[in-house]
N, C-alpha and C. Protein backbone atom coordinates (compact mmCIF):
# COMPACT_ATOMS: atom_id res chain seq x y z
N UNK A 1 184.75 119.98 105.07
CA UNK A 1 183.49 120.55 105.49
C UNK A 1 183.40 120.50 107.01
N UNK A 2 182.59 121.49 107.13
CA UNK A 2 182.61 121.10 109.02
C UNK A 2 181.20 120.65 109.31
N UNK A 3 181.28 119.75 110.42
CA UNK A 3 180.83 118.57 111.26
C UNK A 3 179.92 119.49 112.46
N UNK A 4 178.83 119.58 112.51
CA UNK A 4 178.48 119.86 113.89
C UNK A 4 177.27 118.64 114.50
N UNK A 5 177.97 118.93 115.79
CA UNK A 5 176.67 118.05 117.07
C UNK A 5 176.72 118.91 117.90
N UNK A 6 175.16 118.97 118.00
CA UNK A 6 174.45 119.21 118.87
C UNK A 6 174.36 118.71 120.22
N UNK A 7 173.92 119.28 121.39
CA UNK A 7 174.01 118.39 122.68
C UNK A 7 173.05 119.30 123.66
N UNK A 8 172.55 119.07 124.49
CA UNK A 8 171.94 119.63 126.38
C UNK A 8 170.15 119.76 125.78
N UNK A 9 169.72 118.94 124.62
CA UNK A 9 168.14 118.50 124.87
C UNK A 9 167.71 117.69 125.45
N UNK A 10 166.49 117.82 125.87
CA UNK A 10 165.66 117.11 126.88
C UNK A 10 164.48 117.50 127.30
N UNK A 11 163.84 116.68 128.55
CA UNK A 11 162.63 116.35 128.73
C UNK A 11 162.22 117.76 130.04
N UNK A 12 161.38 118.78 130.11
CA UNK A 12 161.52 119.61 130.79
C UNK A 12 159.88 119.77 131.13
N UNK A 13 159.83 120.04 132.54
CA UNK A 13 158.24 120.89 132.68
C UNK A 13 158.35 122.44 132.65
N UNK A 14 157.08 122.85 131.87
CA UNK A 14 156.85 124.29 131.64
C UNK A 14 157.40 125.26 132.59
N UNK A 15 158.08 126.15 132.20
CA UNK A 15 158.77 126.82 132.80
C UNK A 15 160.16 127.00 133.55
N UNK A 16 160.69 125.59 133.06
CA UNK A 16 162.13 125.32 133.22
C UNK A 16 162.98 126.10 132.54
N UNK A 17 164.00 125.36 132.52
CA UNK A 17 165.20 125.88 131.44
C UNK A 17 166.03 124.68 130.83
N UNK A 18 166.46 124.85 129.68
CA UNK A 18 167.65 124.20 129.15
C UNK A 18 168.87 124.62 128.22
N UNK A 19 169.63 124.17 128.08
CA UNK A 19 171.19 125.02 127.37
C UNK A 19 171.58 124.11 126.69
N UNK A 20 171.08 124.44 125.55
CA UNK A 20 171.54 123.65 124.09
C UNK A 20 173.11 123.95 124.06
N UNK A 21 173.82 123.33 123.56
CA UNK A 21 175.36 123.31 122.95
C UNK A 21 175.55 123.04 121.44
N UNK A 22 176.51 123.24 120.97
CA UNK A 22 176.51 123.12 119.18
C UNK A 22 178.33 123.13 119.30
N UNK A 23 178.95 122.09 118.95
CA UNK A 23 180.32 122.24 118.90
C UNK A 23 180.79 121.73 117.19
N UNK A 24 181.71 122.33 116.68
CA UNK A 24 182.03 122.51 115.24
C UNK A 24 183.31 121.57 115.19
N UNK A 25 183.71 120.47 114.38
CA UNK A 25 184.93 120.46 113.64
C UNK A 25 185.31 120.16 112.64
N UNK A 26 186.30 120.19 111.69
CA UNK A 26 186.71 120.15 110.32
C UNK A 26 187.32 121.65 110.10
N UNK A 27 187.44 121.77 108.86
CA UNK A 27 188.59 123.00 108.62
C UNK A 27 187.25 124.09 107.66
N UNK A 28 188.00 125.20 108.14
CA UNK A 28 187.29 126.05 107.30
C UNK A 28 188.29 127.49 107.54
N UNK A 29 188.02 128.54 107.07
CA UNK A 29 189.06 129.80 106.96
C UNK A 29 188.22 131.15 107.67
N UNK A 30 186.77 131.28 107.89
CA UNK A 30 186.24 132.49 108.09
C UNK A 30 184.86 131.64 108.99
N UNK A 31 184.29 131.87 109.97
CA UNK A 31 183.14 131.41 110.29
C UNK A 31 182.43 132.67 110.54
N UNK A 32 181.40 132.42 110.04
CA UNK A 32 180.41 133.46 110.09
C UNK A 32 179.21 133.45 110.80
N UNK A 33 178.18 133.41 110.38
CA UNK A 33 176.69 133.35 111.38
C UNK A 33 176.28 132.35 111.98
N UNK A 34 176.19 132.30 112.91
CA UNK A 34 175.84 131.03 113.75
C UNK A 34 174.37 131.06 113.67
N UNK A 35 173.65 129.88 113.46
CA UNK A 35 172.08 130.24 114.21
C UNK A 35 171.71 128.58 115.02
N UNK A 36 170.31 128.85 115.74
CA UNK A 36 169.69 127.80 115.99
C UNK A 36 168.53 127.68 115.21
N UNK A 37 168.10 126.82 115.03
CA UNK A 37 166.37 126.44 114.51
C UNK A 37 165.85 125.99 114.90
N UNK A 38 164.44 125.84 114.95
CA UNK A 38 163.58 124.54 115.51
C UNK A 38 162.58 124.43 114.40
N UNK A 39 162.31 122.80 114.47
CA UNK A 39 161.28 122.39 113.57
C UNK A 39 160.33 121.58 114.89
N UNK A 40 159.18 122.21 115.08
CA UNK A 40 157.95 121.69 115.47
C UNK A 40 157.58 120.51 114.98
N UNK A 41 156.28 119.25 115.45
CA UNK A 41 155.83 118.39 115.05
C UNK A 41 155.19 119.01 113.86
N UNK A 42 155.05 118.59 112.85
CA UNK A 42 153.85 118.85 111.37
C UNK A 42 154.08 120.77 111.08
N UNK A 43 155.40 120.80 111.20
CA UNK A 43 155.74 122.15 111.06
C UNK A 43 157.02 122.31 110.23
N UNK A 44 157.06 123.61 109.46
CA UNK A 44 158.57 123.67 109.12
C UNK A 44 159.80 124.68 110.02
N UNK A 45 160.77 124.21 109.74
CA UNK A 45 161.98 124.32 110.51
C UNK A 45 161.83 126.20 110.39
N UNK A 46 161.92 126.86 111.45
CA UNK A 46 161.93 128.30 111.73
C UNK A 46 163.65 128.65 112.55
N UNK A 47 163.61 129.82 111.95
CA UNK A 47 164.67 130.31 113.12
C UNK A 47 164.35 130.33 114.31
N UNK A 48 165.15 130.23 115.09
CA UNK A 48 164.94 130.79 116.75
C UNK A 48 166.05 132.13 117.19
N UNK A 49 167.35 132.20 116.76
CA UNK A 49 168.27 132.78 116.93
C UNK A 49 169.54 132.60 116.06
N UNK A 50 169.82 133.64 115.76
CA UNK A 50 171.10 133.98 115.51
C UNK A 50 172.18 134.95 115.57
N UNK A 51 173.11 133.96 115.45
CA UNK A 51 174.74 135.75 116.01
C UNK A 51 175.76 136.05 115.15
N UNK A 52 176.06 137.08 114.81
CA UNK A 52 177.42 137.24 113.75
C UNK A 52 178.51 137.02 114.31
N UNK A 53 179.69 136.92 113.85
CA UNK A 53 180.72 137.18 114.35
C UNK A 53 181.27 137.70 114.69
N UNK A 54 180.63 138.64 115.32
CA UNK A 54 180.60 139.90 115.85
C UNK A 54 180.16 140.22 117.42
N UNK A 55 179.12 139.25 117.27
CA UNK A 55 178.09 138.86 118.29
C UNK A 55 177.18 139.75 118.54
N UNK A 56 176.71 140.16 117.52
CA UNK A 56 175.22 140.69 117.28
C UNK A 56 174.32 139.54 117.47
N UNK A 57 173.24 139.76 118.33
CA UNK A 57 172.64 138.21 118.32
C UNK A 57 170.67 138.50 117.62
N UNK A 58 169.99 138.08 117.05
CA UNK A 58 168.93 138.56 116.71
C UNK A 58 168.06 137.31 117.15
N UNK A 59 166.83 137.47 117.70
CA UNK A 59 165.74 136.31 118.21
C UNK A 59 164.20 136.41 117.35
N UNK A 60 163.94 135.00 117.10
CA UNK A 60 162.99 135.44 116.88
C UNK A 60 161.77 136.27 118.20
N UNK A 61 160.79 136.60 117.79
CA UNK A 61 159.62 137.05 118.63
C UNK A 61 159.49 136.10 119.28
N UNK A 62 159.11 134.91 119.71
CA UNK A 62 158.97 133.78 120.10
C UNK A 62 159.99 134.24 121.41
N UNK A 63 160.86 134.08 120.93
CA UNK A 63 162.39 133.63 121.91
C UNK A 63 162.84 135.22 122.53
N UNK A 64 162.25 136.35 122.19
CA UNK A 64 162.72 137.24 122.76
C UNK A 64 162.09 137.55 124.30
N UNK A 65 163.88 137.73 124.63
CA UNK A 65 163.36 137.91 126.44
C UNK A 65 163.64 136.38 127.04
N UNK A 66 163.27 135.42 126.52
CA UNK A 66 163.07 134.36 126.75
C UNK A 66 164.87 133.27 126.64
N UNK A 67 165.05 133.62 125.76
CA UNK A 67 166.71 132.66 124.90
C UNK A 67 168.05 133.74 124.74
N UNK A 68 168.61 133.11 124.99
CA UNK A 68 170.18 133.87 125.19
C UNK A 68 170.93 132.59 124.67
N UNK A 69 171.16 133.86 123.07
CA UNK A 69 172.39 132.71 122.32
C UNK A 69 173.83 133.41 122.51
N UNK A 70 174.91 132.56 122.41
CA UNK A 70 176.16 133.09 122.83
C UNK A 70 176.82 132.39 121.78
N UNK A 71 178.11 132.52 121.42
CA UNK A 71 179.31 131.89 120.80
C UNK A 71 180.77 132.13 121.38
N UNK A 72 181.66 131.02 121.19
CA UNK A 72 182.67 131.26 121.45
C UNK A 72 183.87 131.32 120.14
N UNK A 73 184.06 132.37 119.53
CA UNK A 73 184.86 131.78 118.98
C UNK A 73 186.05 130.94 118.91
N UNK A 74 186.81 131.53 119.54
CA UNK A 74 187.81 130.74 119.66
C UNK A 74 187.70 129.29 119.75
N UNK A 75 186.83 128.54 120.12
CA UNK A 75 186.42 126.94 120.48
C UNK A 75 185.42 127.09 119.21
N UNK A 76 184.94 128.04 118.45
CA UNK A 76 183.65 127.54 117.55
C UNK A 76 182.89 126.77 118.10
N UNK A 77 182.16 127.25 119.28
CA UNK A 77 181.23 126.40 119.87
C UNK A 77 180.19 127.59 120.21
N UNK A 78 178.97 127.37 120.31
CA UNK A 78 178.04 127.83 120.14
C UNK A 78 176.35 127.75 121.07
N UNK A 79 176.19 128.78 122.17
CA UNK A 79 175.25 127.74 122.85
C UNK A 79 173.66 128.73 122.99
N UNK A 80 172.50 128.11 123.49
CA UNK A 80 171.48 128.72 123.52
C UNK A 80 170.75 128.87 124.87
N UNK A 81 171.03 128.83 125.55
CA UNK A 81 170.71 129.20 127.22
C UNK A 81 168.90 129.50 126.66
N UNK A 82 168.05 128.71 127.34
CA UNK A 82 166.45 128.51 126.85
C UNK A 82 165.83 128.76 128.39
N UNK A 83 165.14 129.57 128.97
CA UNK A 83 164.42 130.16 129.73
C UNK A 83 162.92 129.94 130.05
N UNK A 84 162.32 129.77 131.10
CA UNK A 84 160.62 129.98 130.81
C UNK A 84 160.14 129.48 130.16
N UNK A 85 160.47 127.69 129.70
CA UNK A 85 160.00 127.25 128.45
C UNK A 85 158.90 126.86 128.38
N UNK A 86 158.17 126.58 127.57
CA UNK A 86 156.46 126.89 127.90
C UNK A 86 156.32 125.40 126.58
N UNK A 87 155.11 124.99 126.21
CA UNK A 87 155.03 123.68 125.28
C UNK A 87 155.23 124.07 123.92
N UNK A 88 154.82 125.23 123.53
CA UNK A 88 155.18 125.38 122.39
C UNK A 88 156.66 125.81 122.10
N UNK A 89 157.74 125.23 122.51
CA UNK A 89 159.09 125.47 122.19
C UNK A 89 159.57 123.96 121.83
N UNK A 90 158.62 122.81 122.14
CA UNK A 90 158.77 121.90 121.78
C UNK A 90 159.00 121.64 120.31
N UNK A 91 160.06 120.80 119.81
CA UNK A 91 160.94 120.58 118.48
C UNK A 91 162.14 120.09 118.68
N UNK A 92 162.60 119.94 117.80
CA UNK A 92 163.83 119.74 117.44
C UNK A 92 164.16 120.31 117.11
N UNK A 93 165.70 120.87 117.65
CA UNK A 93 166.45 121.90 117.57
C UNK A 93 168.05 121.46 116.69
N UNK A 94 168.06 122.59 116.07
CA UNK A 94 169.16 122.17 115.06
C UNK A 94 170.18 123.50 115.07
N UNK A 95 171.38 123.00 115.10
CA UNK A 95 172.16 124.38 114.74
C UNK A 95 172.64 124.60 113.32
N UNK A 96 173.05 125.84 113.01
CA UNK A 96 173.51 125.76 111.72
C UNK A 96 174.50 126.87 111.59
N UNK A 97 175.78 126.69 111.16
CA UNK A 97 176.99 127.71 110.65
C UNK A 97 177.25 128.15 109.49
N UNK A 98 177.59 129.53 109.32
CA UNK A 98 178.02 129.58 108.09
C UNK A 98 179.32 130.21 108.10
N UNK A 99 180.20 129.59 106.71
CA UNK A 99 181.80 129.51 106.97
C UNK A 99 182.14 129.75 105.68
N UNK A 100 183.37 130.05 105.31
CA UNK A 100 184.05 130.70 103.74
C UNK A 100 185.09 129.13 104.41
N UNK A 101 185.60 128.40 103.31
CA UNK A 101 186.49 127.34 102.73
C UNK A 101 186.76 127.38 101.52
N UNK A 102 187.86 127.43 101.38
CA UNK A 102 188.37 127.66 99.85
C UNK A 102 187.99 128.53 99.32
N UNK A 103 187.57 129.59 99.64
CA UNK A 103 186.93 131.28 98.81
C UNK A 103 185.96 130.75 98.76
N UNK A 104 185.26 129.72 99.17
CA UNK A 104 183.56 129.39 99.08
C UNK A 104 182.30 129.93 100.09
N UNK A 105 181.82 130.20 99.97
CA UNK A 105 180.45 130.22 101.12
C UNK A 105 179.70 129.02 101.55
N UNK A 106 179.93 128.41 102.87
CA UNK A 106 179.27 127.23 102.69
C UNK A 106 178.56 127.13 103.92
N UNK A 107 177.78 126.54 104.34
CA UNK A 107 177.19 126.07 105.56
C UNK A 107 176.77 124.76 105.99
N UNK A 108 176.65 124.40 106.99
CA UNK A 108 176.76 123.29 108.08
C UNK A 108 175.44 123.28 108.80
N UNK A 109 175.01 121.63 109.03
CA UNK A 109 173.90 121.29 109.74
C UNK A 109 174.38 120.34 110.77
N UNK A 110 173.59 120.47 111.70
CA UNK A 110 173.86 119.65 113.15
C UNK A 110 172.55 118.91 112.72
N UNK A 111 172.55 117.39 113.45
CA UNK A 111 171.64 116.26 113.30
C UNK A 111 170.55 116.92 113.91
N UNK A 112 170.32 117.52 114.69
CA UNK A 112 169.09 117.74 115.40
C UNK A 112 169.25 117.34 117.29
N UNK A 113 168.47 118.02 117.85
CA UNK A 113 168.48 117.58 119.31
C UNK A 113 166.93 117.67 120.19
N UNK A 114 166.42 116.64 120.50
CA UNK A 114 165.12 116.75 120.83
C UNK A 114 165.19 117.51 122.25
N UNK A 115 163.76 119.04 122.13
CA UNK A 115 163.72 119.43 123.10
C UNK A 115 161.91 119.06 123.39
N UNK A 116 161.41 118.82 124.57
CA UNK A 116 159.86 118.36 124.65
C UNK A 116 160.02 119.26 125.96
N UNK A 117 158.59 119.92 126.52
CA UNK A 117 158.48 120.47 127.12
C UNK A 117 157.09 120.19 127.67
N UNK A 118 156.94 119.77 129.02
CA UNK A 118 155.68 119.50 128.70
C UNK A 118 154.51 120.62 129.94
N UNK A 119 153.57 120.44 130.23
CA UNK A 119 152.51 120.86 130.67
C UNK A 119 152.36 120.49 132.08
């Protein structure tokens, strides 16, 4: 199965920036959609972005204009360049992959990475 961590959260005033990272390892045969998420305090976990393998990238409304997600394949690493961040982007941010192993469809969670933004 593959392994991801997360990395580049932190403590920011409104209108900064930060660049999440997401690096992958373990074995798999096809990787497919990359995304990020965030789960808010007393909220459930939403998309923020995601990219095919293709690198079609789709944002939510929130994040458009605002977030620039990228991937590399070759390294299977994965990052979110965060812009203009304002308090409500505050959460924890999680990445998530999806990959074919063994003719399977499977997907992968990163622990989470605290982003706070404040006022």
């Amino acid at each position: 199965q593959v392994q991801l961590v997360e990395s580049g959260g932190g403590l920011v005033q409104a209108g900064g920036s930060l660049r999440l990272s997401c690096a992958a390892s373990g074995k798999f045969s096809v990787m497919n959609d990359m995304a990020w998420y965030r789960q808010a305090p007393g909220k459930q976990r939403e998309l923020v972005a995601s990219i095919s393998r293709g690198g079609t990238a789709n944002y939510a409304d929130s994040a458009k204009g605002r977030f620039t997600i990228s991937r590399d394949n070759a390294r299977t690493t994965m990052s979110l360049q965060m812009d203009s961040l304002s308090p409500e982007d505050t959460g924890v941010y999680y990445c998530n992959y999806q990959y074919i192993i063994h003719g399977r469809y499977e997907d992968s969670w990163g622990q989470g990475t605290q982003v706070t933004i404040s006022s």
